[in-house]
Protein backbone atom coordinates (compact mmCIF):
# COMPACT_ATOMS: atom_id res chain seq x y z
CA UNK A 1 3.54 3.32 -0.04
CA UNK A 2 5.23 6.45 -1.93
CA UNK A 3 6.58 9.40 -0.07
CA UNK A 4 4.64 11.63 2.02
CA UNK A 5 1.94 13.86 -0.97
CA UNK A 6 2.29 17.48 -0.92
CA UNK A 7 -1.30 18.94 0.90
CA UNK A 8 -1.90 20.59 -2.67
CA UNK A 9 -3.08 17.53 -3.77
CA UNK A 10 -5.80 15.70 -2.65
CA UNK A 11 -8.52 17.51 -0.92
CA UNK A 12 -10.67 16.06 2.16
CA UNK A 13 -14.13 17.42 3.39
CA UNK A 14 -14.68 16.82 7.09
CA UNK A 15 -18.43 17.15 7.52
CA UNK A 16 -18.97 17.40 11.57
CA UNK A 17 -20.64 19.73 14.15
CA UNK A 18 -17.40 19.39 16.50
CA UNK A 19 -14.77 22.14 15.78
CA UNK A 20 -11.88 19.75 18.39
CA UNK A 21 -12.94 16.97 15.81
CA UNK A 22 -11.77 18.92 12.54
CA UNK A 23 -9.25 20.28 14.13
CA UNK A 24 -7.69 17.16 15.37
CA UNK A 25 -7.67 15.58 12.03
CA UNK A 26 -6.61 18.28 10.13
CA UNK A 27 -3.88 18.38 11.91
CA UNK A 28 -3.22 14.38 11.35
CA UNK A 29 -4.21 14.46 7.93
CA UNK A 30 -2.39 18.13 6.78
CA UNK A 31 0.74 16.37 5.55
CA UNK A 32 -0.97 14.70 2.89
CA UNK A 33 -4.69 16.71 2.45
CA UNK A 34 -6.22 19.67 2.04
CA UNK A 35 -9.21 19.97 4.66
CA UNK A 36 -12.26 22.01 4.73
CA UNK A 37 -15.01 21.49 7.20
CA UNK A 38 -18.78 21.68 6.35
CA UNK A 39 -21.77 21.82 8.85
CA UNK A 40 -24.51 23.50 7.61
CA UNK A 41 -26.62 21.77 4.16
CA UNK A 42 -25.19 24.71 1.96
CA UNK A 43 -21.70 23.46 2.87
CA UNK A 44 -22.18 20.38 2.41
CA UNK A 45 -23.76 20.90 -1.58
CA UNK A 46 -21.51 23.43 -1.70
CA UNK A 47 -18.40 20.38 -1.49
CA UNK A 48 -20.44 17.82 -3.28
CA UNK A 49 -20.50 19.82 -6.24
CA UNK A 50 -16.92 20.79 -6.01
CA UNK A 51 -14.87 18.09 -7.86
CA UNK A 52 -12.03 19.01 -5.97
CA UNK A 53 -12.69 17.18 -3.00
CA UNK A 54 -11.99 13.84 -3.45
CA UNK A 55 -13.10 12.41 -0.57
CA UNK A 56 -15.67 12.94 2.61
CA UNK A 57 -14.87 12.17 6.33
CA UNK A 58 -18.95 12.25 7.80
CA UNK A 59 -19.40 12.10 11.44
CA UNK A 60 -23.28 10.67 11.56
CA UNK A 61 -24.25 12.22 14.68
CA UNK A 62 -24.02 15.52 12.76
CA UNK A 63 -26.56 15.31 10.76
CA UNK A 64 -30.33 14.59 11.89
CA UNK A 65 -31.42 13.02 15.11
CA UNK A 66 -29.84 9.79 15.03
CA UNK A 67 -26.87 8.09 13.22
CA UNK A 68 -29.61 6.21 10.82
CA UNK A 69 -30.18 10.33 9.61
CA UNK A 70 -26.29 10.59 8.82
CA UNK A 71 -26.54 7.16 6.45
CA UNK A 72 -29.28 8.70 4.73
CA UNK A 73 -27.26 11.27 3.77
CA UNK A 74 -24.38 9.08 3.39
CA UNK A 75 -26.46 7.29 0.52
CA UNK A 76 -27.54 10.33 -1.28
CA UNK A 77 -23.81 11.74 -1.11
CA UNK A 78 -22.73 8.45 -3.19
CA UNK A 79 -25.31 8.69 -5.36
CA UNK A 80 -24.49 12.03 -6.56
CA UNK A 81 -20.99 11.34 -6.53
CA UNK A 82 -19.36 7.76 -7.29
CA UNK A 83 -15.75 9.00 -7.19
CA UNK A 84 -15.34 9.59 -3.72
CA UNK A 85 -13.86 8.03 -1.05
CA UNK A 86 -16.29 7.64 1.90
CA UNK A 87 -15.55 7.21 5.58
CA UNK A 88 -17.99 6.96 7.86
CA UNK A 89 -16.96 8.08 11.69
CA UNK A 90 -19.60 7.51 14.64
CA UNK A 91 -19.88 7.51 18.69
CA UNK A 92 -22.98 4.48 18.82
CA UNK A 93 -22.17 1.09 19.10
CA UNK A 94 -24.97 -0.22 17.21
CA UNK A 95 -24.00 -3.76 15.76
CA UNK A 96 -26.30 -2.94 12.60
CA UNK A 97 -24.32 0.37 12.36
CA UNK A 98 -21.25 -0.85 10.40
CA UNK A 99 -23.40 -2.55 7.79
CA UNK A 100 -25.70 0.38 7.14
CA UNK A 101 -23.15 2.44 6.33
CA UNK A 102 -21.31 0.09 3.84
CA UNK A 103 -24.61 -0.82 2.04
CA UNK A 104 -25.16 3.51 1.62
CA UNK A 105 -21.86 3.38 0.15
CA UNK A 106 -19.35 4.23 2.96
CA UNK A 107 -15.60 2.60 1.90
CA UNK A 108 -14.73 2.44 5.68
CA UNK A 109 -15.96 2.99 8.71
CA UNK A 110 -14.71 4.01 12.44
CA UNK A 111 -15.89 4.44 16.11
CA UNK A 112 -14.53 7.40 18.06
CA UNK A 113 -12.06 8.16 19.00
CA UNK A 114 -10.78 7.47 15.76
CA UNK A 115 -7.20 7.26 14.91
CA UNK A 116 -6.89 9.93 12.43
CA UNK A 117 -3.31 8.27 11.20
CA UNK A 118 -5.16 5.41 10.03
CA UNK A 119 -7.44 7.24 8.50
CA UNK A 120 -4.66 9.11 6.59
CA UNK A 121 -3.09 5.71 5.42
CA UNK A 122 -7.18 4.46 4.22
CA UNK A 123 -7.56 7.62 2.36
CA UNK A 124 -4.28 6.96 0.61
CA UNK A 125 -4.24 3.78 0.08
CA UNK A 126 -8.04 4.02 -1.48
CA UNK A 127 -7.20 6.34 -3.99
CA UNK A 128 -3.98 5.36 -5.03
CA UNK A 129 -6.43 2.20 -5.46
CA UNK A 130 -8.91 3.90 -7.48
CA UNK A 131 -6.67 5.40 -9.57
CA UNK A 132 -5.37 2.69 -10.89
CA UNK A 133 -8.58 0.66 -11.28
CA UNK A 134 -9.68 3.85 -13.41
CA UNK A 135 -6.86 3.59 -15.66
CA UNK A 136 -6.94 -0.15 -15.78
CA UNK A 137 -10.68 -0.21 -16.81
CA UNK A 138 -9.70 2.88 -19.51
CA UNK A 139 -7.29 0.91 -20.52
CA UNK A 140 -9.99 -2.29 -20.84
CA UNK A 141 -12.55 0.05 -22.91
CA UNK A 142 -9.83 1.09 -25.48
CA UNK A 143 -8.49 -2.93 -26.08
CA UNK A 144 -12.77 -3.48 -26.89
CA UNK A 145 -12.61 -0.54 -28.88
CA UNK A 146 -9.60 -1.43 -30.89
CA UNK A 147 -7.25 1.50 -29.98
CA UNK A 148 -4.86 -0.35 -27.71
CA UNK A 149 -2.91 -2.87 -29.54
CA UNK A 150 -0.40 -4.11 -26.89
CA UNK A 151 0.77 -1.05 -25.31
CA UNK A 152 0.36 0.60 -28.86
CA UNK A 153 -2.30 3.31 -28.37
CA UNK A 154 -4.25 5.02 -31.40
CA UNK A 155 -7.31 4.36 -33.35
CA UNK A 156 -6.40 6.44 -36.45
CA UNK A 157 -6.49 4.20 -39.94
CA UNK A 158 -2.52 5.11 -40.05
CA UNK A 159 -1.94 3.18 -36.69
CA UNK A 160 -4.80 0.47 -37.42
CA UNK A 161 -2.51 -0.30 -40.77
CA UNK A 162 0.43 -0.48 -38.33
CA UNK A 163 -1.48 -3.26 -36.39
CA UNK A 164 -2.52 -5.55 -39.26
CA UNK A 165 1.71 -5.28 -40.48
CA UNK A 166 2.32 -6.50 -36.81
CA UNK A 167 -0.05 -9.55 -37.04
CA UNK A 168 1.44 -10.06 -40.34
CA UNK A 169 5.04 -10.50 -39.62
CA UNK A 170 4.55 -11.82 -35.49
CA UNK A 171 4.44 -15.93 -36.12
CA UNK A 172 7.63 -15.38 -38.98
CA UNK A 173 11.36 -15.19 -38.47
CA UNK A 174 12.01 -12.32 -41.05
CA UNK A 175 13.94 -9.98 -40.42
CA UNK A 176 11.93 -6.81 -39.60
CA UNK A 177 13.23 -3.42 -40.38
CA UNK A 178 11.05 -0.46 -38.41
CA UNK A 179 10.93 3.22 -39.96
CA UNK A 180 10.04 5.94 -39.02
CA UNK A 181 10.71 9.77 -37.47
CA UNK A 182 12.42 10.06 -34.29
CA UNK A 183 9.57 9.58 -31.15
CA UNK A 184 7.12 8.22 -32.65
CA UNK A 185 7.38 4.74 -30.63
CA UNK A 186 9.39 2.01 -33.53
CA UNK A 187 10.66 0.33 -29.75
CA UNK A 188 7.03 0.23 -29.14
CA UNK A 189 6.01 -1.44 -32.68
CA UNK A 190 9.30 -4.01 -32.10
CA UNK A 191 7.76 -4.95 -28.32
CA UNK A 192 4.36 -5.55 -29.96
CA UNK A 193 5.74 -7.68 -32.44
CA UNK A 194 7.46 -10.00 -30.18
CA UNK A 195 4.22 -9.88 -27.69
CA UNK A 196 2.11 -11.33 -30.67
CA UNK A 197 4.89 -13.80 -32.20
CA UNK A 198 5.74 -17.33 -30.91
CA UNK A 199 8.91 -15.87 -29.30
CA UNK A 200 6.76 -13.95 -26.98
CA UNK A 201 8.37 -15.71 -23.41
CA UNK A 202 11.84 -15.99 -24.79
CA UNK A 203 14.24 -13.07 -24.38
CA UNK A 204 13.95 -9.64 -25.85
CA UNK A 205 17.40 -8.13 -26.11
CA UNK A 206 17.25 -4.40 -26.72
CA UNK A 207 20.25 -2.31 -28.05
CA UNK A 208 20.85 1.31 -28.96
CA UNK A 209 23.12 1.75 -31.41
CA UNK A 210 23.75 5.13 -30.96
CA UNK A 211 23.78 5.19 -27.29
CA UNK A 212 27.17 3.10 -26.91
CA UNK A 213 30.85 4.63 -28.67
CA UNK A 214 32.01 2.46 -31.27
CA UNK A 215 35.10 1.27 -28.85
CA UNK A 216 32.47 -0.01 -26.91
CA UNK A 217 29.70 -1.80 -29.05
CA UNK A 218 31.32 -4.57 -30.77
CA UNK A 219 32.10 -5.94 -27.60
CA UNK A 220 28.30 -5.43 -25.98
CA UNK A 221 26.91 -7.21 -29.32
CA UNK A 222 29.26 -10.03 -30.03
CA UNK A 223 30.71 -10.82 -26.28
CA UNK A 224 34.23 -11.63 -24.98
CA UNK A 225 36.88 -14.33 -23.50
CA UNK A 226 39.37 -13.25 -20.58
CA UNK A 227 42.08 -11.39 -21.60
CA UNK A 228 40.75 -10.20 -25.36
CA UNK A 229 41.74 -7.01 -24.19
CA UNK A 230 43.00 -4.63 -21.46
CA UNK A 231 40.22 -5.13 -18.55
CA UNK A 232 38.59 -8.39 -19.68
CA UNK A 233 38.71 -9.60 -16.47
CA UNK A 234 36.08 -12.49 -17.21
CA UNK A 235 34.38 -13.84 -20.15
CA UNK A 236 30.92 -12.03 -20.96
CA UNK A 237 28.53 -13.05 -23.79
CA UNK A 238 27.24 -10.38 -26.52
CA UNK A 239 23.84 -9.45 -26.78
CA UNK A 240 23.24 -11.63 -29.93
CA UNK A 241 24.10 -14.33 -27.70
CA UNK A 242 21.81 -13.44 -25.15
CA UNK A 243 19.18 -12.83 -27.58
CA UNK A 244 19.27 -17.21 -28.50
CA UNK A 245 16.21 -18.09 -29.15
CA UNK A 246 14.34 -15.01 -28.41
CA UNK A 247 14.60 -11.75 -30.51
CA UNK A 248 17.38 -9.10 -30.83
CA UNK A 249 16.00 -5.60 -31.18
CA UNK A 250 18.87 -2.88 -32.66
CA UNK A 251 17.66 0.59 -32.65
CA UNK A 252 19.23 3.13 -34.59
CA UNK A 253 21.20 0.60 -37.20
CA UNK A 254 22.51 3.00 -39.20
CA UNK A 255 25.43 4.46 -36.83
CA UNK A 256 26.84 1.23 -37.12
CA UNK A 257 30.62 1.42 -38.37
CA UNK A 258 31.08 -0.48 -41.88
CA UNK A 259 33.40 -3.08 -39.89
CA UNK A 260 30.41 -3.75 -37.29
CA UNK A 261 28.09 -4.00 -40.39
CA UNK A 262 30.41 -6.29 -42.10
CA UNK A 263 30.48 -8.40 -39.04
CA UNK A 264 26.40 -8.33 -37.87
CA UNK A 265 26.26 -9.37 -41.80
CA UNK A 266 28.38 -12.67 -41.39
CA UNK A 267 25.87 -13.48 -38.36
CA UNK A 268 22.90 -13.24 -40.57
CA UNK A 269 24.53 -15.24 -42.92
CA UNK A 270 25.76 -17.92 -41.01
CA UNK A 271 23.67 -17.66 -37.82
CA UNK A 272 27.04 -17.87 -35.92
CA UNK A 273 28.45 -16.06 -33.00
CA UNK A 274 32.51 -15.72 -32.34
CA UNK A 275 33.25 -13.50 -29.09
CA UNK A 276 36.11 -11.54 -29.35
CA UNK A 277 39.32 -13.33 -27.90
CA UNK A 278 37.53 -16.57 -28.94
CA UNK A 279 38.32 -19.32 -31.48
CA UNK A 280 35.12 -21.08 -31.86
CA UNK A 281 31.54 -19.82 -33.28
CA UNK A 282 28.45 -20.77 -31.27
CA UNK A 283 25.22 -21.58 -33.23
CA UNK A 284 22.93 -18.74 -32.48
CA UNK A 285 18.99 -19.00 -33.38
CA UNK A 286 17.35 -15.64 -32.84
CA UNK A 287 15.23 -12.99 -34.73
CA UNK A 288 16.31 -9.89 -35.79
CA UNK A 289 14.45 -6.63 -35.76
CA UNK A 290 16.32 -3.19 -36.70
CA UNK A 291 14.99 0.54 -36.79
CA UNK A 292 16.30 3.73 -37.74
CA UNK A 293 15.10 7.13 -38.71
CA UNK A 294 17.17 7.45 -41.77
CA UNK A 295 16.25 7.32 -45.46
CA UNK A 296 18.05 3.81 -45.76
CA UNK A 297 17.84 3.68 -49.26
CA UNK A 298 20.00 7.40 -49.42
CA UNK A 299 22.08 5.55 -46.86
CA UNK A 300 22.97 2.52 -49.58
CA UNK A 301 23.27 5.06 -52.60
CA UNK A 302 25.83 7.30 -51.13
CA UNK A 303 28.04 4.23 -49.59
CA UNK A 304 26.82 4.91 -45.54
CA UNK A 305 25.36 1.50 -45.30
CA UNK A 306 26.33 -1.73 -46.87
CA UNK A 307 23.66 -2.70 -49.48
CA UNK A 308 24.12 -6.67 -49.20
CA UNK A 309 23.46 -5.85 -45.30
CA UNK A 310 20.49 -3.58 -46.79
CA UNK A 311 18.55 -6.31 -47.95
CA UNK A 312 19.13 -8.78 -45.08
CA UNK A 313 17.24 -6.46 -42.46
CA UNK A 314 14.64 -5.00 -45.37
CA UNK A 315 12.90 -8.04 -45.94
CA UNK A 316 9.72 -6.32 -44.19
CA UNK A 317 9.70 -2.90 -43.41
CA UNK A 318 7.06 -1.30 -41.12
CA UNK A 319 6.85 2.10 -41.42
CA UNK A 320 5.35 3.88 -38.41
CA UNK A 321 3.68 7.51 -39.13
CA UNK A 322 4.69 10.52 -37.44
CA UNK A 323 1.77 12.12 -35.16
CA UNK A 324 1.00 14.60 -37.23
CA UNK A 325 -0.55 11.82 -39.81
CA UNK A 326 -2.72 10.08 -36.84
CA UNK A 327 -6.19 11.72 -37.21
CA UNK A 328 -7.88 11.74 -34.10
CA UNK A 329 -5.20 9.62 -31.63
CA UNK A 330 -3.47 13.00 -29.84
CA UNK A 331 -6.71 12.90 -27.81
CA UNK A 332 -6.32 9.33 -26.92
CA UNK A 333 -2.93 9.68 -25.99
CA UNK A 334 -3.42 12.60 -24.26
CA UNK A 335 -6.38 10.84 -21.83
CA UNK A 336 -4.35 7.99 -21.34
CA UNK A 337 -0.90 10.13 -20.56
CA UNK A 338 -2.41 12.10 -18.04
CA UNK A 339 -3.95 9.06 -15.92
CA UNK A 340 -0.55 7.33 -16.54
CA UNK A 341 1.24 10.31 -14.62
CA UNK A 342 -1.27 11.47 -12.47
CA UNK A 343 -1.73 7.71 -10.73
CA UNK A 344 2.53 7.46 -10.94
CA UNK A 345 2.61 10.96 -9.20
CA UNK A 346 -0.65 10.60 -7.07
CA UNK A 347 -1.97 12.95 -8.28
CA UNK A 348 -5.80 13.32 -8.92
CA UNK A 349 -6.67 12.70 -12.77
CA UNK A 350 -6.83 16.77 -14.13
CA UNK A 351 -9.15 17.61 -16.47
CA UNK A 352 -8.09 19.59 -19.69
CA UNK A 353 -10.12 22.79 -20.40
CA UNK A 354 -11.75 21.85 -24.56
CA UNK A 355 -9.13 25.06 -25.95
CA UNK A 356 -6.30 23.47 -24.58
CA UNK A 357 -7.01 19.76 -26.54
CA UNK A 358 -7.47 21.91 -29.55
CA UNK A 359 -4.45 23.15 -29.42
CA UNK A 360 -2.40 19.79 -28.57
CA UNK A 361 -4.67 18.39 -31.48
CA UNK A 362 -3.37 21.40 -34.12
CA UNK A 363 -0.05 20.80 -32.92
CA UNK A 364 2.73 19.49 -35.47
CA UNK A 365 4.45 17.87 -33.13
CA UNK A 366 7.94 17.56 -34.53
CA UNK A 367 9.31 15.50 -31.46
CA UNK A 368 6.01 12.95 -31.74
CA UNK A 369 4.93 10.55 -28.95
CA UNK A 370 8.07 11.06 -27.26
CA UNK A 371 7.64 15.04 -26.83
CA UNK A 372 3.76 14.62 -26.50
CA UNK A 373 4.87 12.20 -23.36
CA UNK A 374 6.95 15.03 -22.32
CA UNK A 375 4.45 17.78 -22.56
CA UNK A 376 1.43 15.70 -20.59
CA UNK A 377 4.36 15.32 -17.30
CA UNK A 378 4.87 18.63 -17.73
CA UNK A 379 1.27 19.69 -17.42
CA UNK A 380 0.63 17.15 -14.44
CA UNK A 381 3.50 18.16 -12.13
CA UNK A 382 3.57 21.58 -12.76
CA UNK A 383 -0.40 22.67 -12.70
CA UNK A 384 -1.30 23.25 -9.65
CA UNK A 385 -5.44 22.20 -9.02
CA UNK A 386 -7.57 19.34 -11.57
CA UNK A 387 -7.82 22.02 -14.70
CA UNK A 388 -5.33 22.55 -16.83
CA UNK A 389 -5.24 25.55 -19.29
CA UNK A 390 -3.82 27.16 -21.58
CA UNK A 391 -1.43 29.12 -19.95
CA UNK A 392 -0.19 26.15 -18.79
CA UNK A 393 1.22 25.25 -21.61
CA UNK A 394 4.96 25.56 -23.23
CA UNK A 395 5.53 28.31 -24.96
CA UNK A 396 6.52 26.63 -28.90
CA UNK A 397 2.99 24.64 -28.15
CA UNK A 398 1.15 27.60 -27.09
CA UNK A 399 2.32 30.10 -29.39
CA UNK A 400 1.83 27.32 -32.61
CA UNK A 401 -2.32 27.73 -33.03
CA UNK A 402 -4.81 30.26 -33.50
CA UNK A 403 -6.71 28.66 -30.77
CA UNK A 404 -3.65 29.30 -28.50
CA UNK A 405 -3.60 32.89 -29.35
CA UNK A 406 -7.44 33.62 -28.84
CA UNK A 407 -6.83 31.40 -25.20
CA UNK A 408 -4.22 34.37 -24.85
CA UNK A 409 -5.98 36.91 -26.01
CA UNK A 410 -9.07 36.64 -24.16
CA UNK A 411 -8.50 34.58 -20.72
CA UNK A 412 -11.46 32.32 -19.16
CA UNK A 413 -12.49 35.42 -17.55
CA UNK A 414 -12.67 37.71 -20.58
CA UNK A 415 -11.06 41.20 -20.87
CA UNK A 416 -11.71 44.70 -20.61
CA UNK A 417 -12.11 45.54 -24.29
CA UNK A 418 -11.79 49.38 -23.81
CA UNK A 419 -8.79 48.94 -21.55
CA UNK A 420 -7.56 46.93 -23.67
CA UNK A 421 -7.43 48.41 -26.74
CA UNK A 422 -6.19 51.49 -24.86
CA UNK A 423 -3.26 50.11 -23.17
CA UNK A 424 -2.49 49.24 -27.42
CA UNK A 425 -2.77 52.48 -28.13
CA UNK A 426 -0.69 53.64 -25.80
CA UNK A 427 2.33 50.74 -26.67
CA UNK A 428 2.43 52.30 -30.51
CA UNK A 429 2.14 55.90 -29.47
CA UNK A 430 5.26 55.40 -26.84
CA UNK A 431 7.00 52.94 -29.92
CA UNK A 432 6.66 55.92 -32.14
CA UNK A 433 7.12 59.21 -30.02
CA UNK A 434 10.46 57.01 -29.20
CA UNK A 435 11.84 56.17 -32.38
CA UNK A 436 11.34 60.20 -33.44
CA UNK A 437 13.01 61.43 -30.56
CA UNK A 438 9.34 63.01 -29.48
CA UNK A 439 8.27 64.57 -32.58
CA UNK A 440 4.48 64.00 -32.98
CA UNK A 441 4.31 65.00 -36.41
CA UNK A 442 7.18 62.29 -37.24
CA UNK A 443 5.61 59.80 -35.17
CA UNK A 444 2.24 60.63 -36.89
CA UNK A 445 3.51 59.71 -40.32
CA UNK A 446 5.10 56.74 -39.11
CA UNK A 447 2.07 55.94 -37.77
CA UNK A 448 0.03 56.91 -41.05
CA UNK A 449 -2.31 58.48 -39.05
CA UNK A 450 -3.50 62.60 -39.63
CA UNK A 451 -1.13 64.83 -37.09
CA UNK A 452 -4.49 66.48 -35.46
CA UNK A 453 -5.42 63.25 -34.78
CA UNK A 454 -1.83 62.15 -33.02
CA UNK A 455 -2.39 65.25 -30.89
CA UNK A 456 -5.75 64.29 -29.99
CA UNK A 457 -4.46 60.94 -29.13
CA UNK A 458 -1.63 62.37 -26.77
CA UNK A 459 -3.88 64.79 -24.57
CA UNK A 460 -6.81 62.12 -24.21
CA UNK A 461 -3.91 59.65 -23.28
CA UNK A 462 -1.27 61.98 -21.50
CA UNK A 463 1.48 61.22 -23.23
């Protein structure tokens, strides 16, 4: 169990006719849930329809005659809402009791005096539960509907072509060279490759190439003996040798030095490993897959990267589009994003108001999946209730789409037009009196508007 959630987060009806009751358990349950207590019928519909609350404590002596009335409403509170987490509490002892209320729909059930810190741990436990059943069976629906391709996530015809290059190349041993823009997921598209491919259970070593100084990467990919230099303490293999009989995946090829590309050349060639400090070469079997968001081919012509080593990882490129060129995935991602961050923060699964997916969809997104990831934890840790709008937004997203500005424009709750348009008129009359030191004719023709009519303007305004 995670740390303690902030009380902003989940929200707990108590539905009881005893005030000691709520007020014992909202006290036991505050660190973690927002309570509200309901007695009368209107409460009660009144939280049903609220989809806020995400769960209901009902004591069944408040409602009716008998406990049998409070399971009746038990079962007509599930059937209106499925999502909730349902705990029955009751005084009788009734052996049939307990079975009643599971069969209405009740996920646990308690005699008095309950222990309200169990009933904190249930209520957690339950929804971090449900949570990630939710996103498991989204998950499910989107594999049958061929837009999950393992742990690749789109259903546009761009992505789909993606797929059928995976299938393509899994079973071989080429050498696979992934393209494409920075973000949009080529780690991703290498993963998927080796999940599909007969190397599948044998070891996937992973290796930025621009993440490590040159001092530092020839040793990390080819290994060392004791004493090859100052601080070899021990003998270490390289990542190509770790990669034997699996797959060795090196992002970002092209910052490779010409003597490191001289070198990873030799071990394509010979399939060969010699650490550094070491006199022998160990036979090495293991597939190579490369990516890079340079143009490769510019790389070769101006004498960056060395051609023969060109055409040894090129034998089948994949390109992967950037997000801008995936029709109809940003939604996808978007649905899937949010239940991946909102069940890792437990966090209820927000809703996005229709304006704001219109404006992630229009959206060039020059930082792809990567900054599209980044957004969606944005928008789930810093909202604060389940709907997310526009204003929620950062500003280069917001301020990128018409739809963004009319969100601005004219809020949820609409806008005084008059008051609106006068508080303008006022912000050009100010700009203009200002930049001609007061003088309304001046301002008048920099306004291009008749000088009786600037005057008119200044007395009905009082400027």
């Amino acid at each position: 169990m995670g740390p303690p959630l902030s009380n902003e987060r989940y929200s707990i009806a108590i539905i009881t006719l005893e005030e000691s009751t709520f007020r014992e358990m909202r006290r036991a349950l505050s660190p973690s849930f927002r309570t509200t207590m309901a007695s009368t019928e209107l409460q009660i519909k009144t939280l049903i329809d609220d989809p806020d609350v995400h769960g209901i404590v009902l004591d069944l002596e408040s409602i009716g005659d008998a406990p049998s009335d409070g399971v009746e409403v038990l079962q007509e509170i599930r059937r209106l809402r499925e999502d909730l987490i349902m705990v029955a509490i009751t005084s009788s002892t009734s052996s049939e009791l307990p079975l009643m209320a599971s069969q209405a729909g009740a996920d646990h059930f308690f005699l008095k005096p309950v222990d309200s810190g169990q009933i904190e741990t249930l209520l957690l436990q339950t929804l971090e539960k449900r949570a990630l059943q939710s996103q498991g069976q989204w998950m499910l629906d989107q594999v049958e509907n061929k837009t999950v391709f393992c742990g690749l996530i789109g259903g546009s015809d761009a992505m789909r072509r993606v797929y059928q290059a995976i299938e393509a190349v899994a079973n071989s041993n080429a050498s696979v060279v992934i393209r494409g823009e920075s973000g949009v997921g080529k780690e991703l598209v290498a993963r998927a490759i080796v999940l599909t491919g007969t190397r599948r259970d044998r070891p996937f070593v992973c290796l930025n190439c621009s993440a490590l100084p040159e001092s530092l990467i020839e040793s990390e990919l080819f290994g060392y003996e004791r004493g090859a230099f100052t601080g070899a303490d021990c003998a270490k293999p390289g990542m190509i040798e770790m990669a034997h009989t699996g797959t060795l995946f090196l992002d970002e090829i092209t910052t490779l030095d010409h003597g490191l590309q001289s070198k990873l050349l030799r071990v394509l060639q010979e399939r060969s490993v010699q650490r550094l400090g070491g006199r022998a070469a160990k036979k090495i079997d293991f597939r190579l897959i490369t990516a890079t968001n340079d143009d490769l081919e510019d790389m070769v012509k101006k004498g960056r990267f060395r051609e023969d080593l060109y055409y040894r990882i090129n034998v089948v490129p994949i390109v992967v589009p950037p997000l801008r060129e995936r029709e109809g995935d940003i939604p996808l991602l978007v649905e899937h994003l949010l239940r991946l961050y909102c069940t890792a923060n437990q966090k209820p699964v927000k809703q996005l108001q229709p304006e704001v997916m219109q404006i992630l969809d229009h959206y060039s997104w020059p930082g792809n999946v990567r900054e599209l990831e980044n957004v969606v934890q944005r928008l789930v840790l810093m909202s604060d209730g389940s709907m997310i709008t526009a204003h929620h937004l950062p500003q280069p997203v917001l301020f990128s789409s018409a739809v963004s500005q009319e969100a601005i424009l004219i809020p949820e709750e609409g806008v005084d037009f008059d008051t609106e348009m006068e508080r303008i008129e006022i912000a050009y009359l100010n700009a203009a009196l200002r930049r001609t030191g007061g003088k309304k004719s001046a301002a008048a023709a920099l306004l291009r508007i008749d000088p009786q009519r600037m005057k008119y303007l200044c007395r009905k305004l009082k400027l």
